[in-house]
PDB file of N, CA and C in Angstrom:
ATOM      1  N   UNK A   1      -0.144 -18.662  -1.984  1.00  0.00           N
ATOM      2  CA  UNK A   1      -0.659 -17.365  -2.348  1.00  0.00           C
ATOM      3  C   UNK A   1      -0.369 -17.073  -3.815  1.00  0.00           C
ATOM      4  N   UNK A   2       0.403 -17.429  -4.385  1.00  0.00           N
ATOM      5  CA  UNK A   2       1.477 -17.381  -5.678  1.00  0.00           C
ATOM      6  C   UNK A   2      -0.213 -17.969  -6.548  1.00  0.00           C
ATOM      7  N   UNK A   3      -0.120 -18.947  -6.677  1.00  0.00           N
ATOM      8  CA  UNK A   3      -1.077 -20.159  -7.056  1.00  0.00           C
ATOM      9  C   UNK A   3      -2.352 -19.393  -6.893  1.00  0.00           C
ATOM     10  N   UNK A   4      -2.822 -18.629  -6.054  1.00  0.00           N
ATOM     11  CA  UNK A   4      -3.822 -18.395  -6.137  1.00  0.00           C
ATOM     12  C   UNK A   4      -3.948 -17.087  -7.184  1.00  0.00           C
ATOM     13  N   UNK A   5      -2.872 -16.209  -7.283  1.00  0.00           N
ATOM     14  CA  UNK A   5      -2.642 -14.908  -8.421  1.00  0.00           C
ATOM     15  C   UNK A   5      -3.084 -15.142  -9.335  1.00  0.00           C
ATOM     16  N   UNK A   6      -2.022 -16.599  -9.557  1.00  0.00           N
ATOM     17  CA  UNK A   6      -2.429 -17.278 -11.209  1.00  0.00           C
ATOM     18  C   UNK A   6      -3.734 -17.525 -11.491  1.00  0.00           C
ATOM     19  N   UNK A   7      -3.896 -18.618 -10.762  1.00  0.00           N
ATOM     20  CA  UNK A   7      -5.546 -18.808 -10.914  1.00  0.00           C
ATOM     21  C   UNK A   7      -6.654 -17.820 -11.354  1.00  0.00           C
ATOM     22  N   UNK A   8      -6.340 -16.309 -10.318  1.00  0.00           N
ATOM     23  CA  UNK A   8      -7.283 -15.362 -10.940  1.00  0.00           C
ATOM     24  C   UNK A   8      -6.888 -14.696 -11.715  1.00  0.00           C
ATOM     25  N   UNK A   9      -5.598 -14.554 -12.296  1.00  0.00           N
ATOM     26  CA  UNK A   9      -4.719 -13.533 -13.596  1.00  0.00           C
ATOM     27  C   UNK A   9      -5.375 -14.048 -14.315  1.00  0.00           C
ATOM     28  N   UNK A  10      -5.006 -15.605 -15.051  1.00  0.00           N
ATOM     29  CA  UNK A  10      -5.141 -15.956 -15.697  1.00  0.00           C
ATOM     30  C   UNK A  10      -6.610 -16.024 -17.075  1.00  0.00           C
ATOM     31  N   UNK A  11      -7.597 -16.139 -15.975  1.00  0.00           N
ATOM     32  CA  UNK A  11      -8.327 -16.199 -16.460  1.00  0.00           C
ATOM     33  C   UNK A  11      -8.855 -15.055 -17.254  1.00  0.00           C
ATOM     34  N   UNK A  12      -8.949 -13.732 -16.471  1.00  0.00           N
ATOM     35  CA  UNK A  12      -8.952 -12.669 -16.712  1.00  0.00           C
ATOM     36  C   UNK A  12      -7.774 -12.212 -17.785  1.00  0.00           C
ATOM     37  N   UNK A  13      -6.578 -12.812 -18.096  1.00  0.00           N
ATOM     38  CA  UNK A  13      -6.123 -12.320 -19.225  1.00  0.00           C
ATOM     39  C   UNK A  13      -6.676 -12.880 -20.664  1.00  0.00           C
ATOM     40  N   UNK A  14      -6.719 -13.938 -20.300  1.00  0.00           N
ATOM     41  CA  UNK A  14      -7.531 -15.280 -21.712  1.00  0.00           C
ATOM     42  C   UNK A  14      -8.661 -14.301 -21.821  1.00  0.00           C
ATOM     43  N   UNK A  15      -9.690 -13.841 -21.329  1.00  0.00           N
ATOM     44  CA  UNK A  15     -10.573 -13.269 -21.552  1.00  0.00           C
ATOM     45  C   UNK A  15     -10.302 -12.091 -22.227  1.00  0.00           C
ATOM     46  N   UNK A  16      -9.284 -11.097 -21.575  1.00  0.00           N
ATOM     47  CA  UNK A  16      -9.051 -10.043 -22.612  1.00  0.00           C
ATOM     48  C   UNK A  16      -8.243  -9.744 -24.099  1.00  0.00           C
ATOM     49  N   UNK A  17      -7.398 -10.913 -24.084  1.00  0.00           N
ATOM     50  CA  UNK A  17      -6.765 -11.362 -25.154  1.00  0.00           C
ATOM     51  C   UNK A  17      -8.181 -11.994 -26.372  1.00  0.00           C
ATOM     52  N   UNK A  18      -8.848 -12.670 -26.005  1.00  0.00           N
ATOM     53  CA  UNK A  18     -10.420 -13.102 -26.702  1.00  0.00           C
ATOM     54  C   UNK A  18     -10.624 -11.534 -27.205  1.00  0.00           C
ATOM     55  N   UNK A  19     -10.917 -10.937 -25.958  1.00  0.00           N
ATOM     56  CA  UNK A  19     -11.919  -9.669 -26.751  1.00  0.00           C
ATOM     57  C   UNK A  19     -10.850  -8.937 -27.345  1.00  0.00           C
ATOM     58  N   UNK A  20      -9.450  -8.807 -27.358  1.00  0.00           N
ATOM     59  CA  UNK A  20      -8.653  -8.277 -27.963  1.00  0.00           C
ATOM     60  C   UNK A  20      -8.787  -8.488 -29.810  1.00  0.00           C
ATOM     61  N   UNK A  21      -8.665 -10.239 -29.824  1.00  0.00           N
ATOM     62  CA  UNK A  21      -9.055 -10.471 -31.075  1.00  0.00           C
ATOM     63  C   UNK A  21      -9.914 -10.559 -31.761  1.00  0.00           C
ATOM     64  N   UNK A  22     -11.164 -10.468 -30.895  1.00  0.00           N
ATOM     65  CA  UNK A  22     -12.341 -10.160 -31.690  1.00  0.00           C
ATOM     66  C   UNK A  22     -12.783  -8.732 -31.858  1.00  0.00           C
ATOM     67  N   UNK A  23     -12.351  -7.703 -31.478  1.00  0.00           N
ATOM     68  CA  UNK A  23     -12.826  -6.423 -31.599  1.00  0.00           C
ATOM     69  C   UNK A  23     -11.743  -5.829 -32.162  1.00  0.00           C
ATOM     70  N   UNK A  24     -10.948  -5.861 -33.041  1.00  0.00           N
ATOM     71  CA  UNK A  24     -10.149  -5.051 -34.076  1.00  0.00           C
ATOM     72  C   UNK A  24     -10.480  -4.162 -35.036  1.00  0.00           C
ATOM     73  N   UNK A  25     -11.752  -3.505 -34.813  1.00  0.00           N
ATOM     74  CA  UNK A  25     -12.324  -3.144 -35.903  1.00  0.00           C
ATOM     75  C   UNK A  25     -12.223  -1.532 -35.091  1.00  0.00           C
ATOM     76  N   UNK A  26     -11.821  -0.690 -35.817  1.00  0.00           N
ATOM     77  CA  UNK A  26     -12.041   0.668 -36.006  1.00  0.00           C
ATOM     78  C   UNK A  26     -12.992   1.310 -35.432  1.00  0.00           C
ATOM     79  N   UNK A  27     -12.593   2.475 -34.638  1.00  0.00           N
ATOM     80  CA  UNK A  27     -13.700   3.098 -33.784  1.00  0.00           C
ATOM     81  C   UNK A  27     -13.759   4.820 -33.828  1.00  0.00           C
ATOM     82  N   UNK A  28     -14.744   5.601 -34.114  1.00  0.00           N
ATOM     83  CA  UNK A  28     -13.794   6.793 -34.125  1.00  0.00           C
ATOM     84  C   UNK A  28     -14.303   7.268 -32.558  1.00  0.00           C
ATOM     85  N   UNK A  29     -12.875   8.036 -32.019  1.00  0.00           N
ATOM     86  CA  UNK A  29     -12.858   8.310 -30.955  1.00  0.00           C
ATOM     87  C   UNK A  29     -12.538  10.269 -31.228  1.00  0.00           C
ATOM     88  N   UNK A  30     -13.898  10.826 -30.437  1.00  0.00           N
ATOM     89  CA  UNK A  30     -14.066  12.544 -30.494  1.00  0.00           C
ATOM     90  C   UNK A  30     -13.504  12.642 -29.202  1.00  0.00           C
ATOM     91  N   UNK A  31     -12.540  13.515 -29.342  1.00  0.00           N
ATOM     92  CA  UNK A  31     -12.097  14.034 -28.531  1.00  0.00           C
ATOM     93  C   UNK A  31     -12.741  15.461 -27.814  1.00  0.00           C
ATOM     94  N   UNK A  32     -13.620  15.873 -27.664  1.00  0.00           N
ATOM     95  CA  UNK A  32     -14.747  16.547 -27.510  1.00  0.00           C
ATOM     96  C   UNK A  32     -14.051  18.312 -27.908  1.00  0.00           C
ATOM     97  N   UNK A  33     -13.535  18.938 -26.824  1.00  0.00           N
ATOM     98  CA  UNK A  33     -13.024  20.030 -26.322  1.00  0.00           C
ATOM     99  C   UNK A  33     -11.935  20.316 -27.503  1.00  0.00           C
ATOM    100  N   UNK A  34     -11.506  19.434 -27.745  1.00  0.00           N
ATOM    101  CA  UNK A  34     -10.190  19.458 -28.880  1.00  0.00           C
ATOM    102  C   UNK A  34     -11.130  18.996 -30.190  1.00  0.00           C
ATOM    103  N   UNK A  35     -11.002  19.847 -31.532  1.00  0.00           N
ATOM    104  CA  UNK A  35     -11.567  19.375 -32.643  1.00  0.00           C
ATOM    105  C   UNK A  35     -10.730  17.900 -33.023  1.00  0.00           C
ATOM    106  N   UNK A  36     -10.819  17.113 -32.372  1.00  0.00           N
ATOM    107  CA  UNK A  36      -9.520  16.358 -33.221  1.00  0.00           C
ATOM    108  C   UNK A  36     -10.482  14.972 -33.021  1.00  0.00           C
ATOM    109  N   UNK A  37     -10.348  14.079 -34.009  1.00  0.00           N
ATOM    110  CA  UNK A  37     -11.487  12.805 -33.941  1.00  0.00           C
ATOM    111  C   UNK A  37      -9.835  11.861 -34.772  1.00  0.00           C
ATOM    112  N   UNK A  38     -10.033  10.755 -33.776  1.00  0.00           N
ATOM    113  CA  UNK A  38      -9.361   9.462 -34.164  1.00  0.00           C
ATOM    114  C   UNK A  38      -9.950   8.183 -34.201  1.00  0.00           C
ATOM    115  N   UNK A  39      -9.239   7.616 -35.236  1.00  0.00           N
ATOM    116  CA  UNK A  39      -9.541   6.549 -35.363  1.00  0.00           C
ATOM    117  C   UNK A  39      -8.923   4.786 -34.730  1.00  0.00           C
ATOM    118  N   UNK A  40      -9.711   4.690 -33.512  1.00  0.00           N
ATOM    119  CA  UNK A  40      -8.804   3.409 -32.867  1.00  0.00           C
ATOM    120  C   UNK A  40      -9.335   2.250 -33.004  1.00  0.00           C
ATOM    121  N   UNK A  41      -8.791   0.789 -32.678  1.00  0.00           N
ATOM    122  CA  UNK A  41      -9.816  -0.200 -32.820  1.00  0.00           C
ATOM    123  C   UNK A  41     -10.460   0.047 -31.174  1.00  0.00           C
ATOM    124  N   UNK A  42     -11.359  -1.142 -31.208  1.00  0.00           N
ATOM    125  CA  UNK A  42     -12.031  -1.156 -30.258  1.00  0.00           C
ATOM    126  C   UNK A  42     -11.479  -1.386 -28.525  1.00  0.00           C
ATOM    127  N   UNK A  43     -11.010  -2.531 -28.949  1.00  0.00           N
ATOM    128  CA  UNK A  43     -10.230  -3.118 -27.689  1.00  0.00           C
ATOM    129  C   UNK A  43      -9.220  -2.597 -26.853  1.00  0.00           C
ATOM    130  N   UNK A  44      -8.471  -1.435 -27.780  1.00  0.00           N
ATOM    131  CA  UNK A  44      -7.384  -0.230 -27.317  1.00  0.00           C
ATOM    132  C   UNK A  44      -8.273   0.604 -25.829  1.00  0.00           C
ATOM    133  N   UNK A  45      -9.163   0.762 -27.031  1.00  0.00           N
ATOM    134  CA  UNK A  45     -10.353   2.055 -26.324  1.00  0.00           C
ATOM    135  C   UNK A  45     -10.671   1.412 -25.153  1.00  0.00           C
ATOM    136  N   UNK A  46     -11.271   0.425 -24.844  1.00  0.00           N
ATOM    137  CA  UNK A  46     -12.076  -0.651 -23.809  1.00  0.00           C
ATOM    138  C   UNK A  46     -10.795  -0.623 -22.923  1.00  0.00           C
ATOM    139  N   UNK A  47      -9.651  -1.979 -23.041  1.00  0.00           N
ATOM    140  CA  UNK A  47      -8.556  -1.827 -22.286  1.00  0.00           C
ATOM    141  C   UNK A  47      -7.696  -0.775 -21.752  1.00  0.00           C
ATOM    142  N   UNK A  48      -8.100   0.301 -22.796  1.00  0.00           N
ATOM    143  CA  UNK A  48      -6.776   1.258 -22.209  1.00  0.00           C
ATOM    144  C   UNK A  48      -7.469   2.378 -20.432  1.00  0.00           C
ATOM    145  N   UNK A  49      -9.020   2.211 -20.978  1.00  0.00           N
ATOM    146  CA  UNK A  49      -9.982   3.137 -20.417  1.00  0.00           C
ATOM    147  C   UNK A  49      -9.954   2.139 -18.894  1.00  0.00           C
ATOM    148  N   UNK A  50      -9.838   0.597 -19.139  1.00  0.00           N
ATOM    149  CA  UNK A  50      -9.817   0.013 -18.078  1.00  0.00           C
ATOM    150  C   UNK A  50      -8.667   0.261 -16.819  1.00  0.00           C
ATOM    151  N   UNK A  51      -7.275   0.067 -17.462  1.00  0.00           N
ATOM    152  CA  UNK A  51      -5.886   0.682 -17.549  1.00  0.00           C
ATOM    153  C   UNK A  51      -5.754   1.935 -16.639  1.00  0.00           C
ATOM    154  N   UNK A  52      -6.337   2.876 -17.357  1.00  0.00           N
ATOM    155  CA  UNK A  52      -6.452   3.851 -17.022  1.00  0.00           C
ATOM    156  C   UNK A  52      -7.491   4.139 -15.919  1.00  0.00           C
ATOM    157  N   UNK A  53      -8.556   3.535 -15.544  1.00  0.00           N
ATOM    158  CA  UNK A  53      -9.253   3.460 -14.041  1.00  0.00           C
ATOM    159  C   UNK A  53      -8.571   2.609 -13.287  1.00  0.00           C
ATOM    160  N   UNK A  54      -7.919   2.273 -13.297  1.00  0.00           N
ATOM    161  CA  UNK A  54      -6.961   0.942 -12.622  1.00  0.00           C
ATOM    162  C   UNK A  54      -6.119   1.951 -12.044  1.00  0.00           C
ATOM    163  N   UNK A  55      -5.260   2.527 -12.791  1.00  0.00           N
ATOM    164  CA  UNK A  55      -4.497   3.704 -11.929  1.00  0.00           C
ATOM    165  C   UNK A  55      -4.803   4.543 -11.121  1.00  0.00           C
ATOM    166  N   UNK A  56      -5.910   5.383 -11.224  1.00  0.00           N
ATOM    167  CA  UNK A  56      -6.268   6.476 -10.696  1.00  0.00           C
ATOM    168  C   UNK A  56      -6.763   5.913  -9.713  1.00  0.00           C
ATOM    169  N   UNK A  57      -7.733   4.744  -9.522  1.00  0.00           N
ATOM    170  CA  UNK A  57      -8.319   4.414  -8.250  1.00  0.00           C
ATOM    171  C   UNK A  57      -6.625   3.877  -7.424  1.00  0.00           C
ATOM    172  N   UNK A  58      -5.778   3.251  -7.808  1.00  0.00           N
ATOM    173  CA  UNK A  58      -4.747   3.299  -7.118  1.00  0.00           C
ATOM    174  C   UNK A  58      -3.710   4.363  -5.947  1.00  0.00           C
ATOM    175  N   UNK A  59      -3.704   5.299  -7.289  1.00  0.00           N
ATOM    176  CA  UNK A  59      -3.191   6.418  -7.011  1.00  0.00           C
ATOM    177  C   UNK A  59      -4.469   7.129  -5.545  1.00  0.00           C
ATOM    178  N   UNK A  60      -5.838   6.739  -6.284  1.00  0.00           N
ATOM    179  CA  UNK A  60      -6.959   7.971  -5.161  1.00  0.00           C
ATOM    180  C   UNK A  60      -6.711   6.666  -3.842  1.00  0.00           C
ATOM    181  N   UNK A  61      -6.201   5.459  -3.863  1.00  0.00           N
ATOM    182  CA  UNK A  61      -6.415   4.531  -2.420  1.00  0.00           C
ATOM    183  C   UNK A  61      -4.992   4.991  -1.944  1.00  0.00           C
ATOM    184  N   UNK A  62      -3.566   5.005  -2.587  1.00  0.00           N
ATOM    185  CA  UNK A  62      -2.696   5.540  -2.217  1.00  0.00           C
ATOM    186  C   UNK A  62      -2.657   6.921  -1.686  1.00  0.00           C
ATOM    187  N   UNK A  63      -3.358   7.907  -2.270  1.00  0.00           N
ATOM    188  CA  UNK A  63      -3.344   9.085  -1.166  1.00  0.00           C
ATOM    189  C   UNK A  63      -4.350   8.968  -0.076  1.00  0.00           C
ATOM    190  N   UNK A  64      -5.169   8.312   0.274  1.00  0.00           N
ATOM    191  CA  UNK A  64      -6.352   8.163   1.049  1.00  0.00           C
ATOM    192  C   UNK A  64      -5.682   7.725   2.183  1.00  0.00           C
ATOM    193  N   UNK A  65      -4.746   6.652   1.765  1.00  0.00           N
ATOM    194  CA  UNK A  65      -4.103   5.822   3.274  1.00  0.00           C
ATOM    195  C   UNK A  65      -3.090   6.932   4.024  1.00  0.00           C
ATOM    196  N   UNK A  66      -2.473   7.984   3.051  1.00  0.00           N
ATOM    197  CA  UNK A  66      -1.265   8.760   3.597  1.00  0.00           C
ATOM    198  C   UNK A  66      -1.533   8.716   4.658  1.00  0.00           C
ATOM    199  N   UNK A  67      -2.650   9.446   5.643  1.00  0.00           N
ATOM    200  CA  UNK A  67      -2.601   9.462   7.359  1.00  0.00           C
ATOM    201  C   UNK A  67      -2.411   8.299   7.790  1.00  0.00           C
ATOM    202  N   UNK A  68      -2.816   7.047   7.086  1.00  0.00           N
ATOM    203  CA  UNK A  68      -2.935   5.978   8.301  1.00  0.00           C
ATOM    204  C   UNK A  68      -1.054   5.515   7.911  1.00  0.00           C
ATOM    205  N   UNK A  69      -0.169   5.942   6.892  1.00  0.00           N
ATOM    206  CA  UNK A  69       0.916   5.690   6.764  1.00  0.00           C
ATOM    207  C   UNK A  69       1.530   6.400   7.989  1.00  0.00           C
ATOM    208  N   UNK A  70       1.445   8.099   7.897  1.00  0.00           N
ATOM    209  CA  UNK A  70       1.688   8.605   9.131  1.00  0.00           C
ATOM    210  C   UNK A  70       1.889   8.028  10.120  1.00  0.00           C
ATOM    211  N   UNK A  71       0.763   8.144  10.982  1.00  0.00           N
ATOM    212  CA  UNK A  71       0.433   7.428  12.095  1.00  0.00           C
ATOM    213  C   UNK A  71       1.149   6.165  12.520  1.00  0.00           C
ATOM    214  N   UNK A  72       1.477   5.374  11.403  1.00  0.00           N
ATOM    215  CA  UNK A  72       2.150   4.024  11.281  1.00  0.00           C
ATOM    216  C   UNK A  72       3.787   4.358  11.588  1.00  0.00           C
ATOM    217  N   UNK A  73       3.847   5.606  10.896  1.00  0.00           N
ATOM    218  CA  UNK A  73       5.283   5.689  10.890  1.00  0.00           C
ATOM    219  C   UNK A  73       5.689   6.357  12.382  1.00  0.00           C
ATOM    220  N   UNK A  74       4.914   7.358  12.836  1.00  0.00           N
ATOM    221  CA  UNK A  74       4.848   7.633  14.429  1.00  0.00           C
ATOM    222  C   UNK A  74       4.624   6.193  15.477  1.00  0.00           C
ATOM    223  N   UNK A  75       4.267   5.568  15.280  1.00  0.00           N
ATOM    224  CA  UNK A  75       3.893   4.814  16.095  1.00  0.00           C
ATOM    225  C   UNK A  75       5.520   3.514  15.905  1.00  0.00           C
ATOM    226  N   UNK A  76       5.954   3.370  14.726  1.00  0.00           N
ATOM    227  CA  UNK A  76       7.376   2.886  14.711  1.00  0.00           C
ATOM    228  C   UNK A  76       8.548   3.713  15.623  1.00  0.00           C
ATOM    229  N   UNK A  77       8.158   4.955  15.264  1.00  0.00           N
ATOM    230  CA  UNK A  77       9.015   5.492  15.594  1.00  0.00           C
ATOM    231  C   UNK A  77       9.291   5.047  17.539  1.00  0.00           C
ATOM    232  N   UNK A  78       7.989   5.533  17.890  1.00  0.00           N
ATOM    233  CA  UNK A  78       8.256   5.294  19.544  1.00  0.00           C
ATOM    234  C   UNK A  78       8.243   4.329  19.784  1.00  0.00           C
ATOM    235  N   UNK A  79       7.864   3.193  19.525  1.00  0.00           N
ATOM    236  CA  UNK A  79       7.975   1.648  19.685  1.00  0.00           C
ATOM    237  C   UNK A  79       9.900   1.338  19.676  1.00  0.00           C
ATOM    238  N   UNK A  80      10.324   1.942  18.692  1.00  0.00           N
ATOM    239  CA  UNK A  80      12.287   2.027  18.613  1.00  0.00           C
ATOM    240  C   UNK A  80      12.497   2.800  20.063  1.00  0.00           C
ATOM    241  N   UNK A  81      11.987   4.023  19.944  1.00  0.00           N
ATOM    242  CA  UNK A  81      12.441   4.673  21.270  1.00  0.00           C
ATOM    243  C   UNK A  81      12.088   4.383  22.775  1.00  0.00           C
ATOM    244  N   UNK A  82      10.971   3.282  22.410  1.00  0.00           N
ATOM    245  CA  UNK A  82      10.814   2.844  24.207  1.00  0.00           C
ATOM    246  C   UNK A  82      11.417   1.773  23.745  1.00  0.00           C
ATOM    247  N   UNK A  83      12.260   0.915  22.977  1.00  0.00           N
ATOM    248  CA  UNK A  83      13.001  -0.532  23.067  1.00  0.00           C
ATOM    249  C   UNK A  83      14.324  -0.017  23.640  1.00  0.00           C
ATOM    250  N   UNK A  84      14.452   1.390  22.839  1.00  0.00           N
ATOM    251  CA  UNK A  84      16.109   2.199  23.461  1.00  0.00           C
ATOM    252  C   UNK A  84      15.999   1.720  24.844  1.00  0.00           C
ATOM    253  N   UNK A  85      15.013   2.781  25.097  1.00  0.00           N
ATOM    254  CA  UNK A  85      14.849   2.927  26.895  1.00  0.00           C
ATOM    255  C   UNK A  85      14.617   1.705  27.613  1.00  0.00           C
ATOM    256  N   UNK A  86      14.202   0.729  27.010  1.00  0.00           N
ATOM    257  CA  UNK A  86      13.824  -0.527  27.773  1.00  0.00           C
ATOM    258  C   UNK A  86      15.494  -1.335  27.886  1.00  0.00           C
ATOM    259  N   UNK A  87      15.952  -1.281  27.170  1.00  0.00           N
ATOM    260  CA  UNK A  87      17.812  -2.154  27.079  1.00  0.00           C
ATOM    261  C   UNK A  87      18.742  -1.209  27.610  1.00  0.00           C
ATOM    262  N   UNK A  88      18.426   0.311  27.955  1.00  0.00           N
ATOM    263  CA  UNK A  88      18.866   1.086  28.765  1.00  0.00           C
ATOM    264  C   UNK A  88      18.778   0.821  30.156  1.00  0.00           C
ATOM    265  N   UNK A  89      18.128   0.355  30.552  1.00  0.00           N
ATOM    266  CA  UNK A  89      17.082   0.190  31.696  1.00  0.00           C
ATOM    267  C   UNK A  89      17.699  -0.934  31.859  1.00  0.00           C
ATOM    268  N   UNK A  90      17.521  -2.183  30.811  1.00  0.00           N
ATOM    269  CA  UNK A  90      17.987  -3.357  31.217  1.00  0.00           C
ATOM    270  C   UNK A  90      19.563  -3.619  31.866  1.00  0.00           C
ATOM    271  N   UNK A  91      20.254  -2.639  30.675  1.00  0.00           N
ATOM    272  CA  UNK A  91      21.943  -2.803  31.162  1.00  0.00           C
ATOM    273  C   UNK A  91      22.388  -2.017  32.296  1.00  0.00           C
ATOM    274  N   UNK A  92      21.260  -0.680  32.940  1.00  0.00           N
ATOM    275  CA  UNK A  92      21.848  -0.463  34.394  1.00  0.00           C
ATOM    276  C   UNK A  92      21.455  -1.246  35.516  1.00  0.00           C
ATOM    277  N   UNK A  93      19.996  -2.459  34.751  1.00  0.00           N
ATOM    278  CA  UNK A  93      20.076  -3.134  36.209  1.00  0.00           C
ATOM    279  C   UNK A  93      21.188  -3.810  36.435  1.00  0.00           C
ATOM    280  N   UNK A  94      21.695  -4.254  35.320  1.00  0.00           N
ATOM    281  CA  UNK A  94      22.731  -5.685  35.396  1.00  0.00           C
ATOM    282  C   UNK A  94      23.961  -5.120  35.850  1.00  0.00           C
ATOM    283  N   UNK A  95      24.128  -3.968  35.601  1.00  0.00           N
ATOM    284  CA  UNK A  95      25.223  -3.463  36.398  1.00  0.00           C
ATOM    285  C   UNK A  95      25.417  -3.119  37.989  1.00  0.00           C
ATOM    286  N   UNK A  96      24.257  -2.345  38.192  1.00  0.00           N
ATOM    287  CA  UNK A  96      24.040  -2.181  39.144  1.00  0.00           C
ATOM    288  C   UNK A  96      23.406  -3.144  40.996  1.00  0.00           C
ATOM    289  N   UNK A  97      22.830  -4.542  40.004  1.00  0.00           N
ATOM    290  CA  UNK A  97      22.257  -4.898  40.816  1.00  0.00           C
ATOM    291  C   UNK A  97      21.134  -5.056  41.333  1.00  0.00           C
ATOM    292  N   UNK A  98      20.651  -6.496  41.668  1.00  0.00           N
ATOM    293  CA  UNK A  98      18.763  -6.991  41.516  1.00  0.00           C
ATOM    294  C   UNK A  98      18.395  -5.819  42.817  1.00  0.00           C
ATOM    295  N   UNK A  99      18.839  -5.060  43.487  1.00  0.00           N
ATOM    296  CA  UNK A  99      17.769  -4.205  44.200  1.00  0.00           C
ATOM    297  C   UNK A  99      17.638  -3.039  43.171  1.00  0.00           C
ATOM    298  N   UNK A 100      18.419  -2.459  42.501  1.00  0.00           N
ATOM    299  CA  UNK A 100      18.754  -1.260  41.962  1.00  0.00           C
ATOM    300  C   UNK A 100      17.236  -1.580  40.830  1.00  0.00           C
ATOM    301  N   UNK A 101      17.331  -3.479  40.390  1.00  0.00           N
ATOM    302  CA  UNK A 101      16.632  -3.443  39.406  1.00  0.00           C
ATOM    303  C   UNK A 101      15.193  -3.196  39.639  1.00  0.00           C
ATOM    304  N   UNK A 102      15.208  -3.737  40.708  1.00  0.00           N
ATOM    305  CA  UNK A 102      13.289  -3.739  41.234  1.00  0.00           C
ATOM    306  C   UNK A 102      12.771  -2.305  41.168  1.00  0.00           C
ATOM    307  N   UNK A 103      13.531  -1.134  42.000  1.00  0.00           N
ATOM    308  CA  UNK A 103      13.661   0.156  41.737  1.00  0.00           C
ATOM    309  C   UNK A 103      13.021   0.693  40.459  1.00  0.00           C
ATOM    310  N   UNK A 104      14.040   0.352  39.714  1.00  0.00           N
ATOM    311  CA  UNK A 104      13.434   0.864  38.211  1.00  0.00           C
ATOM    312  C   UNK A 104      12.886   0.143  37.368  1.00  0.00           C
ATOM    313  N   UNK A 105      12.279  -0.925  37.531  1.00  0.00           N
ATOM    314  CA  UNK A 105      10.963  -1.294  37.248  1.00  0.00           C
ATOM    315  C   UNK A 105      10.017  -0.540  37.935  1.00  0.00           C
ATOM    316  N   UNK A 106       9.870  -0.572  39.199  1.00  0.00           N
ATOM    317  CA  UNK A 106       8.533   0.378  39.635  1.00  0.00           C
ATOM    318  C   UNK A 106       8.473   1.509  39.057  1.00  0.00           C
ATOM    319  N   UNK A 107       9.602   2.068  39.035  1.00  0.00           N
ATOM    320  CA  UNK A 107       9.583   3.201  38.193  1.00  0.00           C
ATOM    321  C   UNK A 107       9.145   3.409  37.076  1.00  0.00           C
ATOM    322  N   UNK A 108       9.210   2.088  36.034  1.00  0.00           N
ATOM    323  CA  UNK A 108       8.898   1.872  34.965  1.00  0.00           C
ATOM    324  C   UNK A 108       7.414   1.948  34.443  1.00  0.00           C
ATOM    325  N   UNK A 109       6.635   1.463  35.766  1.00  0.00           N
ATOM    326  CA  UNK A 109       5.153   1.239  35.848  1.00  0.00           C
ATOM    327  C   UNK A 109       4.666   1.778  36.609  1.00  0.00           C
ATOM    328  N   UNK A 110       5.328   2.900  36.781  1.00  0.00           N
ATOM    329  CA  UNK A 110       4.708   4.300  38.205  1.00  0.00           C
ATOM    330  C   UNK A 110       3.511   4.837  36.744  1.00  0.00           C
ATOM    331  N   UNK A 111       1.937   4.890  37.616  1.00  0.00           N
ATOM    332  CA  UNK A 111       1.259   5.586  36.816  1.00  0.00           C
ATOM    333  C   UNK A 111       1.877   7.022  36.067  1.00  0.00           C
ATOM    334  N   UNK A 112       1.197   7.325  35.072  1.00  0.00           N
ATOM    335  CA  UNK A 112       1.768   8.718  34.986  1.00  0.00           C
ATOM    336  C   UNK A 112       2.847   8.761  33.818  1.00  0.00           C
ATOM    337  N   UNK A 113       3.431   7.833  33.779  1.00  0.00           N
ATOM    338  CA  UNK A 113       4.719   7.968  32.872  1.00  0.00           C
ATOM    339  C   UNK A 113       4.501   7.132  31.604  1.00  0.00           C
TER     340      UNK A 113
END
């Protein structure tokens, strides 16, 4: 899996490092709402704008999943609390004895519960 990162990093960085060095040339950037106009090279502008959609779609897939995190985390939760009850279950059969145990197994798988 490692090997395969590289494979696709890679290429994709050689490529932006290229357009890094070929687009050094000065850009003016209007800041619209704000009177204020700067001057950047090109490749800042391009990469940073990339950068910067890179996050936000992160951030908008990270809040999108929150419910299905939820849900994930409810569903851990009772999966722990029926293992409680299941080794609960297990250590009064063993104490008690293979009739006691059959008992509460049926019990276990009585519709309803």
């Amino acid at each position: 899996m490692r090997r395969w990162s590289w494979i696709i990093t890679l290429p994709f960085m050689l490529i932006a490092v290229v357009f890094a060095v070929n687009n050094m040339g000065p850009v003016a950037l209007d800041l619209w709402p704000l009177a204020i106009q700067v001057a950047v090279p090109l490749y800042i502008l391009v990469l940073g704008t990339l950068f910067v959609g890179f996050v936000v779609g992160g951030v908008a897939t990270w809040l999108a999943a929150g419910g299905r995190r939820r849900v994930a985390r409810a569903e851990h939760k009772k999966v722990r609390q029926l293992e409680r009850q299941v080794s609960t279950l297990k250590q009064g059969a063993q104490a008690s004895g293979p009739a006691e145990a059959a008992s509460g197994a049926a019990r276990l798988t009585a519709p309803g519960r």
